[in-house]
N, C-alpha and C. Protein backbone atom coordinates (compact mmCIF):
# COMPACT_ATOMS: atom_id res chain seq x y z
N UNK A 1 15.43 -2.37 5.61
CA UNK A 1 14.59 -3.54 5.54
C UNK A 1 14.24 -3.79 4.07
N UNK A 2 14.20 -5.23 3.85
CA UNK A 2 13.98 -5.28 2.28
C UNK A 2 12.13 -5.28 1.83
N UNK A 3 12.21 -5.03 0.89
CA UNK A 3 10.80 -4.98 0.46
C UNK A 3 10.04 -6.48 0.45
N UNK A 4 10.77 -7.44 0.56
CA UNK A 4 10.29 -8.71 0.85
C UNK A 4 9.75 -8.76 2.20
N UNK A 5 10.66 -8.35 3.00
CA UNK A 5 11.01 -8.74 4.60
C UNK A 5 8.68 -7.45 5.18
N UNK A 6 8.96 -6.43 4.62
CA UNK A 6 8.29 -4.93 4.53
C UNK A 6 6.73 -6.22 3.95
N UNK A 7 6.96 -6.33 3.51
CA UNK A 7 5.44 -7.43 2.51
C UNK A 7 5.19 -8.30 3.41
N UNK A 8 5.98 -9.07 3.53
CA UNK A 8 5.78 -9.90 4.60
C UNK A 8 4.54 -9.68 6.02
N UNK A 9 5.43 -8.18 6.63
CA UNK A 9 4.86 -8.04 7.63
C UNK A 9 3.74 -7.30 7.71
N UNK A 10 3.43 -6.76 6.41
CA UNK A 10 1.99 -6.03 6.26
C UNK A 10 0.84 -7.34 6.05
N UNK A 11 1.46 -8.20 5.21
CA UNK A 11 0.47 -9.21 5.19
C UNK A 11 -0.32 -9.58 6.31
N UNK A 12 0.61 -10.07 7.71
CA UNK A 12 0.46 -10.42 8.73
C UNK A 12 -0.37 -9.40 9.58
N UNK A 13 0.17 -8.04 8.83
CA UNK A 13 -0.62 -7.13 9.75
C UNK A 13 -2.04 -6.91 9.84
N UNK A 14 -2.53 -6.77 8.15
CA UNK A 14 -3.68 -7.01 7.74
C UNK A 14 -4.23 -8.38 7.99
N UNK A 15 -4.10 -9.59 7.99
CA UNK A 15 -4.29 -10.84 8.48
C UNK A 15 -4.84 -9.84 10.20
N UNK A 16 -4.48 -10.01 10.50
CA UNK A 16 -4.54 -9.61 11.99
C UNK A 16 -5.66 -8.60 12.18
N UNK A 17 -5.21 -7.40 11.51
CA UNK A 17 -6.19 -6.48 11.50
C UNK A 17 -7.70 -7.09 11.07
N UNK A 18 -7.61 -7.85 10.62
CA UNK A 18 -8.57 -8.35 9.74
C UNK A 18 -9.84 -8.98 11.17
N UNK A 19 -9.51 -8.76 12.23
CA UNK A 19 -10.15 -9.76 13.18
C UNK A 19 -10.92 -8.54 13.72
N UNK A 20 -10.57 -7.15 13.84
CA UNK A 20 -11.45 -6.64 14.37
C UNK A 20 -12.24 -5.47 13.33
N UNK A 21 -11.63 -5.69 12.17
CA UNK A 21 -11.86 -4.68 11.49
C UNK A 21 -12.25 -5.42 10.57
N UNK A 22 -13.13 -4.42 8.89
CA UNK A 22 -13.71 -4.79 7.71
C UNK A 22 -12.24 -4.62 6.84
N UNK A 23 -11.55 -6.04 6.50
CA UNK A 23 -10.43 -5.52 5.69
C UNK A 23 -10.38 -6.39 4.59
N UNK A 24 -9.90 -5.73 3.31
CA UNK A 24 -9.92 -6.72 2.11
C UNK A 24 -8.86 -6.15 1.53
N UNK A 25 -7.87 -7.08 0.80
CA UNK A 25 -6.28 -6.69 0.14
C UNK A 25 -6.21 -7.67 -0.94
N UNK A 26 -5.71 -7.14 -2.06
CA UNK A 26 -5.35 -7.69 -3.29
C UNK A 26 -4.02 -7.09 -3.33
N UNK A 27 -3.30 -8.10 -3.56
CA UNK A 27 -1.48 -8.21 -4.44
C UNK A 27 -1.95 -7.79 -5.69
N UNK A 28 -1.92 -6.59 -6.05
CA UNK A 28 -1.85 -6.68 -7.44
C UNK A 28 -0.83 -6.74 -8.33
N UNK A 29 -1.03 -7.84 -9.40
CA UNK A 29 0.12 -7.74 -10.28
C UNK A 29 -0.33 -7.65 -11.61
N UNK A 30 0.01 -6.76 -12.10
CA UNK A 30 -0.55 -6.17 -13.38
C UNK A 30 1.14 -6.69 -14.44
N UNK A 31 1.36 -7.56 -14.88
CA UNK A 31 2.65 -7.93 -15.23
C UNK A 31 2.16 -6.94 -17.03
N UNK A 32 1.23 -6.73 -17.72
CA UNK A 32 1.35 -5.52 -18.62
C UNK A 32 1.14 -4.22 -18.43
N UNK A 33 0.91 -3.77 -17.27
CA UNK A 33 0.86 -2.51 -17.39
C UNK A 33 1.67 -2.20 -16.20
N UNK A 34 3.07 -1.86 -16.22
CA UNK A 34 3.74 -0.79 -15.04
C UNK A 34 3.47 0.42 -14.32
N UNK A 35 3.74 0.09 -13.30
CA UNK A 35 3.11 1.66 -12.58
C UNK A 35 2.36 1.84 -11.51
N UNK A 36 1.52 0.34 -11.64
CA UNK A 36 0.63 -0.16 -10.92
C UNK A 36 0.76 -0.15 -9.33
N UNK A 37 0.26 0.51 -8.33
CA UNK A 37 0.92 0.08 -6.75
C UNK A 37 0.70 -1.39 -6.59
N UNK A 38 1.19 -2.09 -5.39
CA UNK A 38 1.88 -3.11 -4.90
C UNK A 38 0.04 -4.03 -4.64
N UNK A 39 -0.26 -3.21 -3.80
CA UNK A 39 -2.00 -3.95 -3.22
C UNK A 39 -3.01 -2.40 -3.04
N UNK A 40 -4.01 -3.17 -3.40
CA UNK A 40 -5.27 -2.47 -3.66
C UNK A 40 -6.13 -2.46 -1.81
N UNK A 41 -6.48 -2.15 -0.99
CA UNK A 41 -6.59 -2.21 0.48
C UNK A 41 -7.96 -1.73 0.25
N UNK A 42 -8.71 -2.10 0.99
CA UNK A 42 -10.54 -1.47 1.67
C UNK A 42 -9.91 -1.68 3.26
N UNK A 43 -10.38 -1.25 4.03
CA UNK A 43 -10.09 -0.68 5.49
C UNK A 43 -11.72 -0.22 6.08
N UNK A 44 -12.43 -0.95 6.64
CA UNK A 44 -13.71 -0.09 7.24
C UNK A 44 -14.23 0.39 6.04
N UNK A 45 -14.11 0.20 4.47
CA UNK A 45 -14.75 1.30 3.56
C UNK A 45 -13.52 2.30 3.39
N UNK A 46 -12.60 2.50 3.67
CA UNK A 46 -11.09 3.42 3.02
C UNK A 46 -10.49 2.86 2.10
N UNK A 47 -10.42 3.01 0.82
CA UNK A 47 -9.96 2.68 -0.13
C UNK A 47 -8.28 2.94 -0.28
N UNK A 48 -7.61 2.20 -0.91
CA UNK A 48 -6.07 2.37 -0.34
C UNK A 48 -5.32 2.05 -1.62
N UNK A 49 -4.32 2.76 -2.36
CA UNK A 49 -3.26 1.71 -3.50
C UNK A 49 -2.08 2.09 -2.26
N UNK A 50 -1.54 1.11 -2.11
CA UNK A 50 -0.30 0.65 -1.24
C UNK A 50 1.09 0.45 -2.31
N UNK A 51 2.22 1.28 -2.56
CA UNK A 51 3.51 0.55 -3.08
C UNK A 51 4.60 0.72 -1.99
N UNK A 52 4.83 -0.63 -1.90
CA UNK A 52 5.77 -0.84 -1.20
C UNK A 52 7.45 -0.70 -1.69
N UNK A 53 8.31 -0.59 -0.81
CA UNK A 53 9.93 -0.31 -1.22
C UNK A 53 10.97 -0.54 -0.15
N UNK A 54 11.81 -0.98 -0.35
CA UNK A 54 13.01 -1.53 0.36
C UNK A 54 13.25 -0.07 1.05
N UNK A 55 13.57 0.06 2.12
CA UNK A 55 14.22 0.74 2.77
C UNK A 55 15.02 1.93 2.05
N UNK A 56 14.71 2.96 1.77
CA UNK A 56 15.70 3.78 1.03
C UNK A 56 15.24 3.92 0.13
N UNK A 57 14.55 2.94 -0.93
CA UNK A 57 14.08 3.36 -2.38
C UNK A 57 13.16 4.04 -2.19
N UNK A 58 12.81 4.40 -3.64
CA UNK A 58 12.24 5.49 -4.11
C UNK A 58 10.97 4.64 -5.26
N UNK A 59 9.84 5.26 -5.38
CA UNK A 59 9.27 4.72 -6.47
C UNK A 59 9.74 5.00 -8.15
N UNK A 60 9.50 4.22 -9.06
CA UNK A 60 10.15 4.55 -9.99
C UNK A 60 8.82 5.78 -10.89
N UNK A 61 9.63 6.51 -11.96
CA UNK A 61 8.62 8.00 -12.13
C UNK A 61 7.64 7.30 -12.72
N UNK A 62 7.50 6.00 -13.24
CA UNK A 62 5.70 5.45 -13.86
C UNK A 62 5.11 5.24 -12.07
N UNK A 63 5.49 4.96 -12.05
CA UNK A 63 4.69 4.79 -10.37
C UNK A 63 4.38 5.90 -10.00
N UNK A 64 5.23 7.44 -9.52
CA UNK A 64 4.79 8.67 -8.95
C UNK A 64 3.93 8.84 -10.07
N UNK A 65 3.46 8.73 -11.58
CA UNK A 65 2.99 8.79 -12.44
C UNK A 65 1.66 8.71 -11.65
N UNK A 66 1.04 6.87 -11.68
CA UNK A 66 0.18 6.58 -11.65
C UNK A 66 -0.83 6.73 -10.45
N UNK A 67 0.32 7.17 -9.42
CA UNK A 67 -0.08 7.18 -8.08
C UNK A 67 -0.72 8.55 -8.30
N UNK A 68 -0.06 9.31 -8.44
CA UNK A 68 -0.77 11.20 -8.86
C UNK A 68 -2.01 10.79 -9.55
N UNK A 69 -2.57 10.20 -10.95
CA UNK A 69 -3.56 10.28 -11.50
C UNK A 69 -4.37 9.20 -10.43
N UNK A 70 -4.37 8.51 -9.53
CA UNK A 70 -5.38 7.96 -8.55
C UNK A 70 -5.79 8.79 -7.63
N UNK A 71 -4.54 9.50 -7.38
CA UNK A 71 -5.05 10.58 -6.63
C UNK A 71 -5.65 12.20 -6.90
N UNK A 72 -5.41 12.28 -8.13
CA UNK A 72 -6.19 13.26 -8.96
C UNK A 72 -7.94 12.58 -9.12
N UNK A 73 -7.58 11.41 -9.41
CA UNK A 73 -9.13 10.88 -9.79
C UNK A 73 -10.16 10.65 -8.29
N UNK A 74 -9.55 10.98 -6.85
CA UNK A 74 -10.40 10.84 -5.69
C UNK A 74 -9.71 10.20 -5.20
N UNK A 75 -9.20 8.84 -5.73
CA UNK A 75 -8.28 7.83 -4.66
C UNK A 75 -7.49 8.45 -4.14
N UNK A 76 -6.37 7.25 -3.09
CA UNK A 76 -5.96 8.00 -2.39
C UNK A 76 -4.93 6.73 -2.96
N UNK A 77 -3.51 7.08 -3.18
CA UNK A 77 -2.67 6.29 -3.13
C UNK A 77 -1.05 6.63 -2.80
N UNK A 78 -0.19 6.05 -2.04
CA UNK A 78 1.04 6.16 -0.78
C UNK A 78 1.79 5.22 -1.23
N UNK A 79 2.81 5.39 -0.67
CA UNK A 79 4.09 4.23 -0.74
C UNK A 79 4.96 4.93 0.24
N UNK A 80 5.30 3.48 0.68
CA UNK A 80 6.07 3.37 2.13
C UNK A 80 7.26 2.81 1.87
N UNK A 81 8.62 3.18 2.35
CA UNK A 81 10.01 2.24 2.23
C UNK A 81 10.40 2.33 3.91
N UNK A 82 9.35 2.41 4.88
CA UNK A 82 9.19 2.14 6.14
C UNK A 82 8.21 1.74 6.54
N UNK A 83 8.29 -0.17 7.06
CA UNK A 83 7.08 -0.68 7.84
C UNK A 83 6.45 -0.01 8.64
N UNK A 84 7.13 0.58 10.08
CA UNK A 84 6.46 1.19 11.07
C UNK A 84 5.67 2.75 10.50
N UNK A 85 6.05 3.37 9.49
CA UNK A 85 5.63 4.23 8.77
C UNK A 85 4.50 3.99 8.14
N UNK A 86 4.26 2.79 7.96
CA UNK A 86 3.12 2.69 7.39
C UNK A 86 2.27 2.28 7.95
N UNK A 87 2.40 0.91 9.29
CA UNK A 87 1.70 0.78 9.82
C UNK A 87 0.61 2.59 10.87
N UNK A 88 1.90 3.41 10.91
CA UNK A 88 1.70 4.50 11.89
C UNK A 88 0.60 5.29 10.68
N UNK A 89 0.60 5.29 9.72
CA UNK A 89 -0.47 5.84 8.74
C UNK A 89 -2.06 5.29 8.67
N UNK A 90 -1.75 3.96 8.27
CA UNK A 90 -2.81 3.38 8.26
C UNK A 90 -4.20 3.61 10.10
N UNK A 91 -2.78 3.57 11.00
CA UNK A 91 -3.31 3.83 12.16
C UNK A 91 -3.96 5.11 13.07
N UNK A 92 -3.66 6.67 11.54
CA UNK A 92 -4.01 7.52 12.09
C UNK A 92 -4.26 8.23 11.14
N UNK A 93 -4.85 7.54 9.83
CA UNK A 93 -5.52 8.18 8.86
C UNK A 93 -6.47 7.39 8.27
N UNK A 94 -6.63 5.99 8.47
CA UNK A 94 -7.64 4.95 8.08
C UNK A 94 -8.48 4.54 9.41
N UNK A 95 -7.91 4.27 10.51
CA UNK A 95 -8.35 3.27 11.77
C UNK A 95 -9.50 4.53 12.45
């Protein structure tokens, strides 16, 4: 699945989720600083960096970079190159 197709359907998901739950999502695009995950997520109060990836990929090493120091600093930050993978996370580590 492409990372377009993967965006797409999280949008919708969160849209959705959004009806019974406290949810807030930012696209972040940081176009000077690389590394950055995809969207910033609140969930009920669960703080989230989300990078998304086509099916198969891999994050690039500024990304495992930045993702480690969010998660060194308390955050918590993931990347998924599987929709249902992620939805199945969010659903049994945030919900």
């Amino acid at each position: 699945m492409s990372e377009a197709t993967i965006t797409r359907k999280f949008k919708t998901y969160l849209k959705d989720l959004s009806k019974s739950h406290r949810v807030y999502s930012h696209k972040v695009s940081d176009r000077f600083s690389s590394g950055v995950p995809d969207y910033f997520v609140i969930i009920n109060g669960y703080h989230l960096w989300i990078e998304l990836k086509a099916s198969g990929e891999k994050p690039r090493p500024i990304q495992n970079h930045t993702m480690a120091r969010i998660n060194e600093a308390g955050g918590r930050a993931v990347w998924f190159d599987d929709y249902d993978n992620l939805i199945s996370f969010i659903e049994s580590e945030v919900l």
